[in-house]
C-alpha atoms as a PDB file:
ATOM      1  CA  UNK A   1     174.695 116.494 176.238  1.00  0.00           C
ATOM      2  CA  UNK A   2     173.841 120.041 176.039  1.00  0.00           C
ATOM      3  CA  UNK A   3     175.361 122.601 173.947  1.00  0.00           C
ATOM      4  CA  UNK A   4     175.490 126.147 174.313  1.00  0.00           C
ATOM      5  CA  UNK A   5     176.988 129.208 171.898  1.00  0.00           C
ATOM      6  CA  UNK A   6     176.547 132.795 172.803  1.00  0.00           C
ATOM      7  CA  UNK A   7     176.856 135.559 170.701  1.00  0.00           C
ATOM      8  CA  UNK A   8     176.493 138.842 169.895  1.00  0.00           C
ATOM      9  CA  UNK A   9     178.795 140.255 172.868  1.00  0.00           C
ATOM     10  CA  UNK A  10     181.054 143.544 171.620  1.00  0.00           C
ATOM     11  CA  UNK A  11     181.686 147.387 172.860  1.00  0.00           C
ATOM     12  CA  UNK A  12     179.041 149.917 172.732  1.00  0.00           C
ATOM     13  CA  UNK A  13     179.004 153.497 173.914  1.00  0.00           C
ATOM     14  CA  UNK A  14     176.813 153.958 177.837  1.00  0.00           C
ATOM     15  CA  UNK A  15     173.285 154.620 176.330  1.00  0.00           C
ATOM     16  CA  UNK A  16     173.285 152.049 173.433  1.00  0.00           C
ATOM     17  CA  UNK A  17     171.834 148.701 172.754  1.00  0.00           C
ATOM     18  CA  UNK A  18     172.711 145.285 172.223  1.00  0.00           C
ATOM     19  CA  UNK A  19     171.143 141.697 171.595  1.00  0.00           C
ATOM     20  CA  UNK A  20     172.900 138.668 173.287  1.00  0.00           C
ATOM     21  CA  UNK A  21     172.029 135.242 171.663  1.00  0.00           C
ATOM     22  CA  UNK A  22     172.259 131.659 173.096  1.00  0.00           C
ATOM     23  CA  UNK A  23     171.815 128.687 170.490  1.00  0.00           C
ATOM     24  CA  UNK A  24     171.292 125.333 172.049  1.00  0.00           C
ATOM     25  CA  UNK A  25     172.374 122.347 170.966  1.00  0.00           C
ATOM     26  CA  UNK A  26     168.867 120.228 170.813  1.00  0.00           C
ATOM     27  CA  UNK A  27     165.150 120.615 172.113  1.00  0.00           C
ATOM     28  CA  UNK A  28     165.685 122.029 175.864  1.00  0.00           C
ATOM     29  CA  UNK A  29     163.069 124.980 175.837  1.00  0.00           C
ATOM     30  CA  UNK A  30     160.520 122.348 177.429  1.00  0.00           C
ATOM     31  CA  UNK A  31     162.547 120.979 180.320  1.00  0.00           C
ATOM     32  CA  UNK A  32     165.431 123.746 181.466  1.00  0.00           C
ATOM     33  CA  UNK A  33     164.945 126.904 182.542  1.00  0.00           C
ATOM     34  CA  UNK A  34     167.033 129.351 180.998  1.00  0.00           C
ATOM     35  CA  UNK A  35     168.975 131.982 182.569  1.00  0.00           C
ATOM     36  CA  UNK A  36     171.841 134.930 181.954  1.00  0.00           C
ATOM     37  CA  UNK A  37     174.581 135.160 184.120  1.00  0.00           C
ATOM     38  CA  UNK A  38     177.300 137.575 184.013  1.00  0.00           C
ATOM     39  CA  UNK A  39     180.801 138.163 185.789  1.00  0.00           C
ATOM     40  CA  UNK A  40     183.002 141.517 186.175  1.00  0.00           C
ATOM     41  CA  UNK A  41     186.529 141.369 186.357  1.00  0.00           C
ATOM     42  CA  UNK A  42     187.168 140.855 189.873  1.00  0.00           C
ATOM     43  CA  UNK A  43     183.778 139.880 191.010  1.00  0.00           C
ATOM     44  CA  UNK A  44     181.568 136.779 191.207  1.00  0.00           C
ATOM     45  CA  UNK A  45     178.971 135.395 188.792  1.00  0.00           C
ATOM     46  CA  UNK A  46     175.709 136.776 188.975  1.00  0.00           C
ATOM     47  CA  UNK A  47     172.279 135.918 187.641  1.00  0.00           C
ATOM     48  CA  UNK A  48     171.028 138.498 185.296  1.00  0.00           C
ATOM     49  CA  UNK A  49     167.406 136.919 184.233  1.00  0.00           C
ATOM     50  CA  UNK A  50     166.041 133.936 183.375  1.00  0.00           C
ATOM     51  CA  UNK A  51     162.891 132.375 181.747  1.00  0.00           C
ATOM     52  CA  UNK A  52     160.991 129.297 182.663  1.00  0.00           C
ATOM     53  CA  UNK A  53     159.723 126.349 180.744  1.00  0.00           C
ATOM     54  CA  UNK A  54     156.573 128.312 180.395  1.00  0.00           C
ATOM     55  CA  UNK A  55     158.122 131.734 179.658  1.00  0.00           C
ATOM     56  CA  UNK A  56     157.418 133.498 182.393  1.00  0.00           C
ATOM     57  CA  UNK A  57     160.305 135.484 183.589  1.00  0.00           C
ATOM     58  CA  UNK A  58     162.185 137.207 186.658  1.00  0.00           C
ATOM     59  CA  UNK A  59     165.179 139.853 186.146  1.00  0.00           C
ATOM     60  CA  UNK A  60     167.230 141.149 188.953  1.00  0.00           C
ATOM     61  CA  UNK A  61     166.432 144.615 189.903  1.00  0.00           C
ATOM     62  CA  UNK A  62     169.377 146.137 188.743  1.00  0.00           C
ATOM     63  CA  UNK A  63     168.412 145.419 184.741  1.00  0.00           C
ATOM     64  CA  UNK A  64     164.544 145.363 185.379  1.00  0.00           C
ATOM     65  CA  UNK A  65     163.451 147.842 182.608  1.00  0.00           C
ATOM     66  CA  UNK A  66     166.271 147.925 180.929  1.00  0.00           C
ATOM     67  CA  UNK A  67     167.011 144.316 179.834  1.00  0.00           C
ATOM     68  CA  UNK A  68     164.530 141.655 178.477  1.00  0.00           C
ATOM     69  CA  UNK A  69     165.151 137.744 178.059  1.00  0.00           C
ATOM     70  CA  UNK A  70     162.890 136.001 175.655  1.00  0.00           C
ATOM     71  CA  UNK A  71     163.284 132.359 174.000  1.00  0.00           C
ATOM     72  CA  UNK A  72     162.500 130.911 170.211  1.00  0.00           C
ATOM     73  CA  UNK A  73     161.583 127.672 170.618  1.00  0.00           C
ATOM     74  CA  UNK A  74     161.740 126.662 166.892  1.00  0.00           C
ATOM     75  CA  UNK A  75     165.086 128.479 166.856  1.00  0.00           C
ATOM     76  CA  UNK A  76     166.181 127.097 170.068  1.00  0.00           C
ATOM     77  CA  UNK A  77     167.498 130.236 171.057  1.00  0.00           C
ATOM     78  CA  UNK A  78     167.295 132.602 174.267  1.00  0.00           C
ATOM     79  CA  UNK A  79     168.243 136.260 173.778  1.00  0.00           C
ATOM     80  CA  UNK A  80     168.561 139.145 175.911  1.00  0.00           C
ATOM     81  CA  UNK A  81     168.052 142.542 174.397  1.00  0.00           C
ATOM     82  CA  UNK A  82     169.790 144.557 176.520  1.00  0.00           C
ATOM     83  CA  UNK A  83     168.818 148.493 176.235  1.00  0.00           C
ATOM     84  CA  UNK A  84     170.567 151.955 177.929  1.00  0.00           C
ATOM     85  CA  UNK A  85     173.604 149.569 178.785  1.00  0.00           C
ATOM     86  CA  UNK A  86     176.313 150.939 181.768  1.00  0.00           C
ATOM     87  CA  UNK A  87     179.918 151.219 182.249  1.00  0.00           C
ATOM     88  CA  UNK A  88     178.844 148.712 184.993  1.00  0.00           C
ATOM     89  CA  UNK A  89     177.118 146.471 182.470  1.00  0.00           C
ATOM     90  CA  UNK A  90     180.499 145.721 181.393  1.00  0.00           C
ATOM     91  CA  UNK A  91     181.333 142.030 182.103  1.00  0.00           C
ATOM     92  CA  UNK A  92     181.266 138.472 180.850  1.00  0.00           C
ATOM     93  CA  UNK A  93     177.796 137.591 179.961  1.00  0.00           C
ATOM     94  CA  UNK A  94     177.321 133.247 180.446  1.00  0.00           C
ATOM     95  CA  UNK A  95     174.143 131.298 179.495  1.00  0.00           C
ATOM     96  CA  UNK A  96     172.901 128.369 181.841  1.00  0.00           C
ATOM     97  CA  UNK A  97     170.505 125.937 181.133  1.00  0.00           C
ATOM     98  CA  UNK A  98     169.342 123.918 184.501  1.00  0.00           C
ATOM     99  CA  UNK A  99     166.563 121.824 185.599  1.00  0.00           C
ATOM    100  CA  UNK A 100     166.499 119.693 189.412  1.00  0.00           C
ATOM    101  CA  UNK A 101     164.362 117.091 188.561  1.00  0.00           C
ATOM    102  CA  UNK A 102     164.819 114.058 188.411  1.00  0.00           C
ATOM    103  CA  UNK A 103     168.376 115.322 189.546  1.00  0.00           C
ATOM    104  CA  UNK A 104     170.049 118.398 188.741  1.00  0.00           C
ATOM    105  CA  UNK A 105     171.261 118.781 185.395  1.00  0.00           C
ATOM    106  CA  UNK A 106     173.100 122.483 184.233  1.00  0.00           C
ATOM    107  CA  UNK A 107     175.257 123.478 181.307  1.00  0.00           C
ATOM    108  CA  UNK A 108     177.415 126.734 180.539  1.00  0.00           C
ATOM    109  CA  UNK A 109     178.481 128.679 177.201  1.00  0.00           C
ATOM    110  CA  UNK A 110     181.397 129.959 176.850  1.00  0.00           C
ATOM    111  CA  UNK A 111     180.903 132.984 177.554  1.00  0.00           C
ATOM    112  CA  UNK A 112     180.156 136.387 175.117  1.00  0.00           C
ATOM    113  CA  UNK A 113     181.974 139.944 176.603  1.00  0.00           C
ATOM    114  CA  UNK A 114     179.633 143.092 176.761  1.00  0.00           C
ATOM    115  CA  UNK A 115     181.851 146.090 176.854  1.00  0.00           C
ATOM    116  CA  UNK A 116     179.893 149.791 177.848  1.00  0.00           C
ATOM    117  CA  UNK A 117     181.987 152.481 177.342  1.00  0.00           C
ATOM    118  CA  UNK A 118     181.352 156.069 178.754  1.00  0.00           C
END
């Protein structure tokens, strides 16, 4: 069983910074990929980025340049250093581990909220 704890969520003024962390219970770096998800009030959940087993990495275009995902193996930890953060930014931010093979295996945290004020 997988564990995962985010932290770091909070409010921060449109323009400023923040770095999201996502501790995981055990050694899973080497066989999940690693993603951010995120949902707004009102809307569905969304993937944000995500880095593979071999840390290469794909962001959606609406944070390309502005956010960056990144993993510590020995730390077991995925961040996301999220820079010149929105009033749309604003939402629930969820880490997912996942792998399909040899069947599909995923786990959630809880959940960190990301508030952008203008």
């Amino acid at each position: 069983q997988v564990q995962l704890v985010e932290s770091g969520g909070g409010l921060v003024q449109s323009g400023g910074s923040l770095r999201l962390s996502c501790a995981a219970s055990g050694d899973i770096f080497s066989r999940y990929v690693m993603e951010w998800y995120r949902q707004a009030p009102g809307k569905q959940r969304e993937l944000v980025a995500l880095i593979r087993t071999g840390g290469s990495t794909n962001y959606v275009d609406f944070v390309k340049g502005r956010f960056t995902i990144s993993g510590d193996n020995a730390k077991n930890t995925v961040y996301l250093q999220m820079n010149s953060l929105k009033p749309e930014d604003t939402a629930v931010y969820y880490c997912h581990a996942v792998r399909w093979t040899p069947v599909k295996y995923e786990y959630w945290g809880q959940g960190t909220q990301v508030t952008v004020s203008s």
